[in-house]
C-alpha atoms as a PDB file:
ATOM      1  CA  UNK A   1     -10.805 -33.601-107.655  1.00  0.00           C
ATOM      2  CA  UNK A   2     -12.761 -30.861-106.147  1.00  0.00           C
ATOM      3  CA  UNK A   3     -12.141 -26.895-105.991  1.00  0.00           C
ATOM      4  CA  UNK A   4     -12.454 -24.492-103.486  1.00  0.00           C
ATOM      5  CA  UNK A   5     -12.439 -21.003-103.859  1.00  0.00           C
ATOM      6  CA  UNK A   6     -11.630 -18.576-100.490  1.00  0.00           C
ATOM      7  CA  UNK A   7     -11.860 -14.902-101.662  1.00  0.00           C
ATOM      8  CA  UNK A   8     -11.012 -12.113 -99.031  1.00  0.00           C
ATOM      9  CA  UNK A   9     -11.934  -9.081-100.297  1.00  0.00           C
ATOM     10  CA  UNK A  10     -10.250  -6.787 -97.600  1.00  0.00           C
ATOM     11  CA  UNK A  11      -7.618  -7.820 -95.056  1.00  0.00           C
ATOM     12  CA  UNK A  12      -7.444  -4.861 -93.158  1.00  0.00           C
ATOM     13  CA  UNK A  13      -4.161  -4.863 -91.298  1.00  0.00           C
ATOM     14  CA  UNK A  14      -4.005  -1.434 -89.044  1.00  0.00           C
ATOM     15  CA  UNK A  15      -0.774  -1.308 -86.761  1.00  0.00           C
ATOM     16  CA  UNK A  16       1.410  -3.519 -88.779  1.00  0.00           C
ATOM     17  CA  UNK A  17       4.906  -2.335 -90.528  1.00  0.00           C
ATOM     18  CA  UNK A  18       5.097  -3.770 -93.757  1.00  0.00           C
ATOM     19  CA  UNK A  19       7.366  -6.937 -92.757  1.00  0.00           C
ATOM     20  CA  UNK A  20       4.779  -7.906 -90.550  1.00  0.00           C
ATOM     21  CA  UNK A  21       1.825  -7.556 -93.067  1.00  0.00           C
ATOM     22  CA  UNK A  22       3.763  -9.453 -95.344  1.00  0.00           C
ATOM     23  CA  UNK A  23       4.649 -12.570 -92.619  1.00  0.00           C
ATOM     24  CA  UNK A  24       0.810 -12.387 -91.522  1.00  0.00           C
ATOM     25  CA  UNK A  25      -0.138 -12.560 -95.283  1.00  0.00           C
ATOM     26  CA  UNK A  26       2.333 -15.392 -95.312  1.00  0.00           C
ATOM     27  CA  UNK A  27       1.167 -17.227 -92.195  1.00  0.00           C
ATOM     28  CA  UNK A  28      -2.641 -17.169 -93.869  1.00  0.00           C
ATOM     29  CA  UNK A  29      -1.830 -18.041 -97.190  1.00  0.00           C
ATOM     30  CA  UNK A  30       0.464 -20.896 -95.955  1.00  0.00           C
ATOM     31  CA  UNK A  31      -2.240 -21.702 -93.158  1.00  0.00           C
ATOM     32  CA  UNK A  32      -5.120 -22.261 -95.323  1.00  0.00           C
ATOM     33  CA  UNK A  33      -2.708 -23.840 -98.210  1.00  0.00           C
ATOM     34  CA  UNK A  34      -2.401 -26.858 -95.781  1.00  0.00           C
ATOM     35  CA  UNK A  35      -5.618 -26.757 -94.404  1.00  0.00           C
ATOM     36  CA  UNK A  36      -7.463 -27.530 -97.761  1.00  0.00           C
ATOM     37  CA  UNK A  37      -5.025 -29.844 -99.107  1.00  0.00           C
ATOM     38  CA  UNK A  38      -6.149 -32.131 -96.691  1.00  0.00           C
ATOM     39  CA  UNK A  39      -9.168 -33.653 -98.501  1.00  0.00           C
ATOM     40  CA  UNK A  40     -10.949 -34.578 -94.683  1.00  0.00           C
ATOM     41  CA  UNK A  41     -10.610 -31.268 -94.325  1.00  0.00           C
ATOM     42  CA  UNK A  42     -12.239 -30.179 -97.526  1.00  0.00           C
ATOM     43  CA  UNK A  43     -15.244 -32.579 -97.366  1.00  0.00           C
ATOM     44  CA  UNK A  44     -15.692 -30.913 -94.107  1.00  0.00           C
ATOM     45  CA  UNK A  45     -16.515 -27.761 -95.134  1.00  0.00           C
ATOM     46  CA  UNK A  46     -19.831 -26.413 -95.842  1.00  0.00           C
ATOM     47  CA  UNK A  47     -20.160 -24.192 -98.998  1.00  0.00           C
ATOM     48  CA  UNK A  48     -21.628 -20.709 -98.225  1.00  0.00           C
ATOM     49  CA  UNK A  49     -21.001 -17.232 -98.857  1.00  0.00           C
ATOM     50  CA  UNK A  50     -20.570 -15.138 -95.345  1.00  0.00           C
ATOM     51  CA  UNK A  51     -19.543 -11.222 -95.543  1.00  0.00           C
ATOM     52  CA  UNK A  52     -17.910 -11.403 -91.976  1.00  0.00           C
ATOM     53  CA  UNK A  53     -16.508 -13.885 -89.915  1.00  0.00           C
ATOM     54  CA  UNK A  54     -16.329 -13.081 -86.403  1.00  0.00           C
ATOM     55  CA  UNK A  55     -13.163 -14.836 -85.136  1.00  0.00           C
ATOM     56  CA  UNK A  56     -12.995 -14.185 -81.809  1.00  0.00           C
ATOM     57  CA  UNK A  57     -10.055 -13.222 -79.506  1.00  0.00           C
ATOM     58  CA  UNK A  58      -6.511 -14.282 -80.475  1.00  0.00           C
ATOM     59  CA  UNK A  59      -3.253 -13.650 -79.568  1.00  0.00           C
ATOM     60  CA  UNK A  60      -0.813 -11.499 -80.863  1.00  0.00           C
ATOM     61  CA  UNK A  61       3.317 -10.883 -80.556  1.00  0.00           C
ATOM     62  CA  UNK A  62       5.105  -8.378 -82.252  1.00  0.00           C
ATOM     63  CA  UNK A  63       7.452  -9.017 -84.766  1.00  0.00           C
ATOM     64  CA  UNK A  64       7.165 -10.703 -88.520  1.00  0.00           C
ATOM     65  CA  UNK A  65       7.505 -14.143 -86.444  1.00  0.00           C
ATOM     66  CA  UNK A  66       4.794 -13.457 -83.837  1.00  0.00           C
ATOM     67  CA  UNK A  67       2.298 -12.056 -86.955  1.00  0.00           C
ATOM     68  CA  UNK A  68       3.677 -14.829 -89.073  1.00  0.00           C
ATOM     69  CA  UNK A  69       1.833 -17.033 -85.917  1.00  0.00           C
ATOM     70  CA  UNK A  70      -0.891 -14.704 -86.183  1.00  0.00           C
ATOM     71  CA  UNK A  71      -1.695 -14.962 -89.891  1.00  0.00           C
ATOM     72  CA  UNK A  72      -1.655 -19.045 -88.789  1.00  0.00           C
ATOM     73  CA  UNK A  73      -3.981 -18.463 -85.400  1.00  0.00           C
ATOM     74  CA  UNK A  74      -6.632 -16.608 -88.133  1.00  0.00           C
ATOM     75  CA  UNK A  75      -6.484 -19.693 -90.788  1.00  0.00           C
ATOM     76  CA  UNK A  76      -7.199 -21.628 -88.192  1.00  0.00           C
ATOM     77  CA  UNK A  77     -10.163 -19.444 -86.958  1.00  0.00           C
ATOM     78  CA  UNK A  78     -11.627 -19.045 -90.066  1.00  0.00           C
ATOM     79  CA  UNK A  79     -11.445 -22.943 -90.764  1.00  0.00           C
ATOM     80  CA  UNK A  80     -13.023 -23.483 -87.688  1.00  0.00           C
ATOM     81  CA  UNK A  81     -15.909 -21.220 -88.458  1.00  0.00           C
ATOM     82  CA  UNK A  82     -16.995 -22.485 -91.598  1.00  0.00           C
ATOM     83  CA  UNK A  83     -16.930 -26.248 -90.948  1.00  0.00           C
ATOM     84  CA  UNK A  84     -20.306 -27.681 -90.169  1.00  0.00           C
END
């Protein structure tokens, strides 16, 4: 069985009321929770350390459903980035 380790140091989440920090937070976690599981998914991935990812453009509605959707859209984006 293998480990990974994801450590975000700062999520900075300007704009946001609390309930929709706390459903983006949730849509991340959850996101990349799933993602990893998935051991294709994990032998993917390239081991590295990288102090920024640059994700791009994505979408965003309002409300703790649309940043819920959000948090998901930015596991995604970061999965993306770091496989090989």
């Amino acid at each position: 069985m293998s480990r990974i380790h994801i450590t975000i140091d700062r999520l900075a989440l300007q704009g946001f009321d609390p309930a929709e920090r706390a459903a983006l937070v949730e849509g991340l976690k959850g996101e990349l929770t799933r993602a990893l599981a998935d051991p294709a998914a994990r032998a993917a991935l390239k081991s590295r350390r990288t102090p920024v990812l640059r994700l791009g453009s994505l979408e965003r509605k309002s409300g703790p459903s649309g940043s819920r959707t959000f948090g998901t859209k930015i596991a995604r984006a970061i999965q993306r980035s770091v496989k090989p």
